[in-house]
Protein backbone atom coordinates (compact mmCIF):
# COMPACT_ATOMS: atom_id res chain seq x y z
CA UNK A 1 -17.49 4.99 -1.14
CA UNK A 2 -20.34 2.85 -0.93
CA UNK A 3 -21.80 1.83 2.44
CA UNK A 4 -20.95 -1.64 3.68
CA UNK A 5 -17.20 -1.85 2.66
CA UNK A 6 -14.71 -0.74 5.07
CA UNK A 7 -12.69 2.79 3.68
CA UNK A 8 -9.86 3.48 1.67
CA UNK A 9 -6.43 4.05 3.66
CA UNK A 10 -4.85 6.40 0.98
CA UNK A 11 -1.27 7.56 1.45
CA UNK A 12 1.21 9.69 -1.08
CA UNK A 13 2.87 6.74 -2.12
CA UNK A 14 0.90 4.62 -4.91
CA UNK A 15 2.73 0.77 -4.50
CA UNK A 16 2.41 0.82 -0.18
CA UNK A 17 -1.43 2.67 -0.72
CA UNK A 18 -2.08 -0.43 -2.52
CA UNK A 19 -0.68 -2.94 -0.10
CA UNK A 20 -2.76 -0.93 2.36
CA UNK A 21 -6.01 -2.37 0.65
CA UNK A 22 -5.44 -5.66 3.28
CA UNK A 23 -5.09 -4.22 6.48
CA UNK A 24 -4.26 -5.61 10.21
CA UNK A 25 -2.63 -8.45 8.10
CA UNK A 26 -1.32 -10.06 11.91
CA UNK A 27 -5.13 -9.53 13.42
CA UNK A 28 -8.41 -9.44 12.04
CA UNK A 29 -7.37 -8.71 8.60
CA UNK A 30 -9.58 -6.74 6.97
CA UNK A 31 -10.12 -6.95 2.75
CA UNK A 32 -10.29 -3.69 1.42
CA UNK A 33 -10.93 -4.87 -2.62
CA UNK A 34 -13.22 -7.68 -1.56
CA UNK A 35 -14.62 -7.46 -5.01
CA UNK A 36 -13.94 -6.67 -8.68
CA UNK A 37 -15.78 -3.41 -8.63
CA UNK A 38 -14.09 -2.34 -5.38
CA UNK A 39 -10.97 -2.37 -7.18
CA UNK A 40 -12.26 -0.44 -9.79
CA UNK A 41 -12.85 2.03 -7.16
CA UNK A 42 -9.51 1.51 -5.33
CA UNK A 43 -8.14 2.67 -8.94
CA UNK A 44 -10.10 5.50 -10.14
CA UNK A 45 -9.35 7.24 -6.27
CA UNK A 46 -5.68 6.60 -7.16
CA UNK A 47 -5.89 8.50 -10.62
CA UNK A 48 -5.42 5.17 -12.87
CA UNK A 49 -9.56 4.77 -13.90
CA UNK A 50 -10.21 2.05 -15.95
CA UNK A 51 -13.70 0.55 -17.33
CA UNK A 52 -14.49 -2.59 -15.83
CA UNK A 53 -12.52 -5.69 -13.35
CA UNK A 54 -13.05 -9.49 -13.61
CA UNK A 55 -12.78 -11.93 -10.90
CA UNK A 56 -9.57 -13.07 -12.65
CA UNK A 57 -7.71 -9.59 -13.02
CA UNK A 58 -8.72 -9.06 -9.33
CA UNK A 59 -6.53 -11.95 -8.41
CA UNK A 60 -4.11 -11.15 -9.97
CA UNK A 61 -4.17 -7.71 -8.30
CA UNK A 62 -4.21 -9.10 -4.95
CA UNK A 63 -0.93 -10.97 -5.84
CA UNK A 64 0.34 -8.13 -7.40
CA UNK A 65 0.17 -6.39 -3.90
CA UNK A 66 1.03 -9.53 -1.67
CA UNK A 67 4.11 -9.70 -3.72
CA UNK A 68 5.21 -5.79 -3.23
CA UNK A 69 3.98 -6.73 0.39
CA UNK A 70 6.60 -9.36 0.56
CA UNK A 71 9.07 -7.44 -1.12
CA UNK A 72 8.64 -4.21 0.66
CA UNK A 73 8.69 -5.88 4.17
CA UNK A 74 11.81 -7.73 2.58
CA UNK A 75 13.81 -4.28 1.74
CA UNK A 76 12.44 -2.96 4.86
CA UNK A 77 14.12 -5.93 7.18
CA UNK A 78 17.10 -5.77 4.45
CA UNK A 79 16.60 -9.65 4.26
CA UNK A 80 16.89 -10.62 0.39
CA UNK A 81 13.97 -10.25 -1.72
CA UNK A 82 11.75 -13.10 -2.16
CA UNK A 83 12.19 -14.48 -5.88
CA UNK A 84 8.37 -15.05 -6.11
CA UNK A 85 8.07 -11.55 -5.75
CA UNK A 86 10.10 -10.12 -7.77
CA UNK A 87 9.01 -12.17 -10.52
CA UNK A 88 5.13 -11.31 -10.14
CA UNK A 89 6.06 -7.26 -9.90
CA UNK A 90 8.27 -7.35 -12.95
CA UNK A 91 5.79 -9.35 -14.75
CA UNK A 92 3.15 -6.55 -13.85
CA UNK A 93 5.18 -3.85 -14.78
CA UNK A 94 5.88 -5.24 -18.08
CA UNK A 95 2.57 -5.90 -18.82
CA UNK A 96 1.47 -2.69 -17.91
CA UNK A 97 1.30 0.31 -20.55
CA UNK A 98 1.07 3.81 -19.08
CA UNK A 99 2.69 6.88 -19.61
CA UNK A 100 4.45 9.16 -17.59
CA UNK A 101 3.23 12.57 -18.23
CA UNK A 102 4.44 16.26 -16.39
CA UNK A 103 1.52 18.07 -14.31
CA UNK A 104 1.79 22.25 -14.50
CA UNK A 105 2.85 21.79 -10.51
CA UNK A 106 5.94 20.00 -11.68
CA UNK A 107 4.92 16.42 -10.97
CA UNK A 108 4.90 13.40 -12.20
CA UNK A 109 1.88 11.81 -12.68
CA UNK A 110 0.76 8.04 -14.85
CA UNK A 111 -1.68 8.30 -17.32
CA UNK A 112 -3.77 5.47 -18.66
CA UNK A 113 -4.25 5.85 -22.57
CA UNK A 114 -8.40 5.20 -23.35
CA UNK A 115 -8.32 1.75 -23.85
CA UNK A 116 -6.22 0.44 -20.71
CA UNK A 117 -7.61 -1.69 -18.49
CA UNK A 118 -6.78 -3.23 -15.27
CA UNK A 119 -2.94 -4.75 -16.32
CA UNK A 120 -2.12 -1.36 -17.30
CA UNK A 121 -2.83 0.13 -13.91
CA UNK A 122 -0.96 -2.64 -12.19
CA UNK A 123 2.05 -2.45 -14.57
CA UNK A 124 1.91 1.69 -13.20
CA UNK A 125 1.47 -0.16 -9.03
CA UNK A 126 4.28 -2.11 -10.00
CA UNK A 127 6.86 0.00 -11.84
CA UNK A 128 5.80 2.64 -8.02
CA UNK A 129 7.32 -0.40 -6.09
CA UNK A 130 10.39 -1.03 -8.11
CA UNK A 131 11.13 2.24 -7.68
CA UNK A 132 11.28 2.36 -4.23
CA UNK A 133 12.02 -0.89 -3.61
CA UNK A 134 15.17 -0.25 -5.50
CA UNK A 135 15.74 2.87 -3.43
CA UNK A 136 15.90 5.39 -6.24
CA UNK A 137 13.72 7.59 -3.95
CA UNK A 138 14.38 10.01 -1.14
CA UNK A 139 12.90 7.96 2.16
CA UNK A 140 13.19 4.75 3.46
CA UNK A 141 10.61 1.38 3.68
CA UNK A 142 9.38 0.96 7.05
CA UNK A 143 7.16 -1.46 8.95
CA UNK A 144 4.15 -0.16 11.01
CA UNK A 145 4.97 -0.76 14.97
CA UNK A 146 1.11 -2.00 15.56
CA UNK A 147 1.73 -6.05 15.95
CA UNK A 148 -1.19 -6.38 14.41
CA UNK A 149 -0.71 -4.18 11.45
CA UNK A 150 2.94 -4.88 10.27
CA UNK A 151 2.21 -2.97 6.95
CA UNK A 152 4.70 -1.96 5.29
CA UNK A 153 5.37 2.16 4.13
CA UNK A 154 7.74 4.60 2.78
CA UNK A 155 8.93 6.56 5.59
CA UNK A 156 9.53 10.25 4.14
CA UNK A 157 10.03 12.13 7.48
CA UNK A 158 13.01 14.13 7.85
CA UNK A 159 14.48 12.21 10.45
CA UNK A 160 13.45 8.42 8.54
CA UNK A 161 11.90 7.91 12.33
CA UNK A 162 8.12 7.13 11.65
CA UNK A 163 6.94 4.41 13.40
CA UNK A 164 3.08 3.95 12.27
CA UNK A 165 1.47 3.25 8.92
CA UNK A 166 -1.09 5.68 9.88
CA UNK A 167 -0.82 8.03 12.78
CA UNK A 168 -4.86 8.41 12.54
CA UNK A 169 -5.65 4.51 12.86
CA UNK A 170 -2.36 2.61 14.21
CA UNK A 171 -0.60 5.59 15.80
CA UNK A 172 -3.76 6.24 17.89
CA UNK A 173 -4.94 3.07 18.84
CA UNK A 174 -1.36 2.30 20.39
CA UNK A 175 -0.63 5.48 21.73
CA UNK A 176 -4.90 5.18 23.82
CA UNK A 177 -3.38 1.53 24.74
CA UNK A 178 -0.24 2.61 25.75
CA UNK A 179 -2.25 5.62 27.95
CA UNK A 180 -4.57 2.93 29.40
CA UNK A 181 -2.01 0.81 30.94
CA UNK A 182 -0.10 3.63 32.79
CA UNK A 183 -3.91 4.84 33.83
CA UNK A 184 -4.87 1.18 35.35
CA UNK A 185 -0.73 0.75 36.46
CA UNK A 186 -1.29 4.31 38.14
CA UNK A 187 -4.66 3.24 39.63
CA UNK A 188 -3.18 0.29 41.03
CA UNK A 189 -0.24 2.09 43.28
CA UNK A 190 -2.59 3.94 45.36
């Protein structure tokens, strides 16, 4: 990645990955695609390369993934789905032309014909979040615990229990907070 721009958060899930590209979205929120070329990067990591981004398609990115945002934390609360949402994400995922093609492992995995560009690899973000927006996968949407994270992910633990977005960033940071307090509490009884 180059220097200067803060990393990646990459999970197994493509849509929640991508709403991971604004993070601490109830603190110092922190832009992950501040630029066209970033996203460019965010895409090629995520196995949907295309040539080139304008300033115009990386709006429209960034409200692609405020709207599965929206959406996601929606499902998650089970309040009813924003209509602004759904409307962007099904506009995306029509838009979009990818294929679905079968890796030798077994998997699924979208592939961008030669000429796709940017739409096409949103249409693929998009058509991720229907899917489990709509619930036809195994695991459940989940909001991070962190009050100052909030981000929204697809909880595929056994027990559907996970509480963090990111046990290595969020997880850590509140469990050291958590351990701080009973250290100065403890300090303070003798």
């Amino acid at each position: 990645m180059p220097a200067g721009f803060p990393d990646f958060r990459l999970g197994s899930v493509l849509a929640t990955s991508f709403t991971a590209t604004l993070t601490e979205r109830r603190g110092d929120a922190v832009e992950r695609i501040p630029t066209p070329q970033r996203l460019v990067d965010w895409l090629a990591v995520n196995g949907l390369a295309v040539e080139s981004c304008t300033t115009t398609q990386l709006e429209l990115a960034r409200d692609l993934r405020e709207s599965i945002h929206a959406a996601a934390t929606a499902a998650a609360t089970q309040d009813p789905l924003p209509a602004s949402a759904v409307r962007t994400i099904n506009e995306c995922s029509i838009r979009g032309r990818a294929a679905a093609v079968l890796t030798p492992e077994g998997n699924r995995r979208w592939q961008l014909g030669s000429a796709s560009g940017v739409e096409d690899a949103l249409g693929v973000i998009a058509a991720d979040a229907i899917s489990i927006i709509a619930g036809e996968r195994d695991g459940k949407l989940a909001l991070c615990a962190s009050p100052t994270c909030r981000a929204a992910f697809f909880d595929t633990s056994q027990s559907r229990t996970r509480r963090w977005c990111d046990m290595n960033t969020c997880g850590n940071r509140q469990k050291k907070a958590r351990f701080n307090a009973n250290q100065r509490k403890s300090a303070g009884s003798f």
